[in-house]
Structures are given as structure tokens and as C-alpha cells.
Protein backbone atom coordinates (compact mmCIF):
# COMPACT_ATOMS: atom_id res chain seq x y z
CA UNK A 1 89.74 108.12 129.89
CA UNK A 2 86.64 109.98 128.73
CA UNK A 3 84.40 109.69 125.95
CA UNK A 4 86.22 113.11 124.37
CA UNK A 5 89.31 111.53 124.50
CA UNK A 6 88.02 108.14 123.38
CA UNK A 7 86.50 110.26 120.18
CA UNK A 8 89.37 112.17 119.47
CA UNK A 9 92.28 109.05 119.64
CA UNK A 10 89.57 107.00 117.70
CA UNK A 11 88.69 109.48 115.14
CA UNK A 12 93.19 110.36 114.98
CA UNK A 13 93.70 106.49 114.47
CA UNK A 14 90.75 106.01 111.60
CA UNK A 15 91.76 109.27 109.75
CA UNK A 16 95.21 108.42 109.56
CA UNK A 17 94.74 104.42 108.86
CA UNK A 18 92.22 105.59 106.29
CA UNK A 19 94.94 107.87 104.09
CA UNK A 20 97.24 105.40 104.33
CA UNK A 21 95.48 102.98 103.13
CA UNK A 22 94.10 104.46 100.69
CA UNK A 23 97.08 105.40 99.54
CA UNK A 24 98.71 102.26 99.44
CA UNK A 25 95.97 100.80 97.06
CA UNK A 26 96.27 104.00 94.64
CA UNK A 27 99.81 103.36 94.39
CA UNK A 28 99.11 99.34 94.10
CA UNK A 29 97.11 99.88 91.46
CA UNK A 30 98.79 102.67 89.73
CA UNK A 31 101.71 100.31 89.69
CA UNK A 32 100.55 96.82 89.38
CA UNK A 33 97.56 97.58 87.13
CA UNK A 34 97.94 100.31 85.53
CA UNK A 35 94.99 102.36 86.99
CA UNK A 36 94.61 105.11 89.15
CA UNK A 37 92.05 103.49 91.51
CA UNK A 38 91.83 103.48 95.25
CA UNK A 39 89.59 100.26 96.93
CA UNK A 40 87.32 102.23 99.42
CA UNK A 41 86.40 99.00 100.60
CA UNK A 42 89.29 97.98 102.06
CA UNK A 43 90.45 101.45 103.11
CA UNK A 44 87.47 101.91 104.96
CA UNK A 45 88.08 98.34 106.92
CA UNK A 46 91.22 98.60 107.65
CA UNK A 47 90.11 102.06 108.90
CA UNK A 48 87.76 101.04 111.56
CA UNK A 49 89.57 98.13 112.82
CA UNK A 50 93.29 100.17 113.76
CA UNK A 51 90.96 102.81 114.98
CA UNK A 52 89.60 100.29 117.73
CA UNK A 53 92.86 98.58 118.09
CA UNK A 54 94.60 101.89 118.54
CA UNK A 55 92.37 103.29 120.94
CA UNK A 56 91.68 100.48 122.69
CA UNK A 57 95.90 99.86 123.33
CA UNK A 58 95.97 103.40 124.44
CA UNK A 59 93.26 103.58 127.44
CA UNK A 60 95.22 100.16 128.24
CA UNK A 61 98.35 102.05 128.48
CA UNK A 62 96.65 104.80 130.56
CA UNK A 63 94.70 102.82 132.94
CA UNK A 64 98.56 100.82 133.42
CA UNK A 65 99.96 103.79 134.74
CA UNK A 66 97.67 105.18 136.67
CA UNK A 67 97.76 102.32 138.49
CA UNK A 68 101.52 102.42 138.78
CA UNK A 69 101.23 106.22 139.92
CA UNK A 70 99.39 105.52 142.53
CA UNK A 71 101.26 102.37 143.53
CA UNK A 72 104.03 104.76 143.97
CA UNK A 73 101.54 107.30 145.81
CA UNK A 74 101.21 104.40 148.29
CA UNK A 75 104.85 103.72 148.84
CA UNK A 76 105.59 107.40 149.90
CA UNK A 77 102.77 107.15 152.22
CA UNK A 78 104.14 104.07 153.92
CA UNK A 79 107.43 105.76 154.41
């Protein structure tokens, strides 16, 4: 995987971890307290760390089956 990709499946994860999140709290505290605040704080956390974790599963999942394509690109050989 390449540092484009990397980018772009970081920057997908964040953006879309960040809106929900931050809608979550405006609705939490719309609700529960009675104001229309969002917590930037924790939007911005949670943010970050499912943008890593997201990624990071991903290349996992990439580099898995490349190596089981060319496991398979071995076997053909052999036969």
C-alpha cells in the first residue's frame, strides 16, 4: 500500500469518525442537556484514533491477500 492510499483511507476513516461523532454529542446534549453543543474534544479523539485503527486493519487485510494470491500463484506453478 502506498502513502496515497494510506492518505486517502486515513483521511476517509477521520472524516467520517469525526461527523459521527460529532454528531452523537450534538444530539447527547441536545437531548440530555438541553443544549445544542458539540464536544470538539472528543470528536476530534475519537477521530484520530479510528482513523489509525481503520487504516491500519486495512493494509493488514491487503498485505493478507497478497500473500494468499501469490500462494495460489505458486500452486499453479507447481502443477
Amino acid at each position: 500500500m502506498n502513502i496515497k492510499k494510506l492518505v486517502v483511507e486515513f483521511g476517509t476513516g477521520f472524516t467520517i469518525a469525526l461527523l459521527t461523532v460529532a454528531l452523537v454529542t450534538f444530539l447527547w446534549n441536545l437531548i440530555g442537556h438541553g443544549e445544542s453543543t458539540i464536544d470538539w474534544e472528543t470528536s476530534f479523539r475519537f477521530a484520530v484514533m479510528f482513523g489509525i485503527i481503520l487504516t491500519w486493519a486495512k493494509s493488514r487485510e491487503i498485505k493478507e491477500n497478497l500473500i494468499i494470491q501469490k500462494s495460489k500463484t505458486t500452486e499453479r506453478r507447481k502443477k
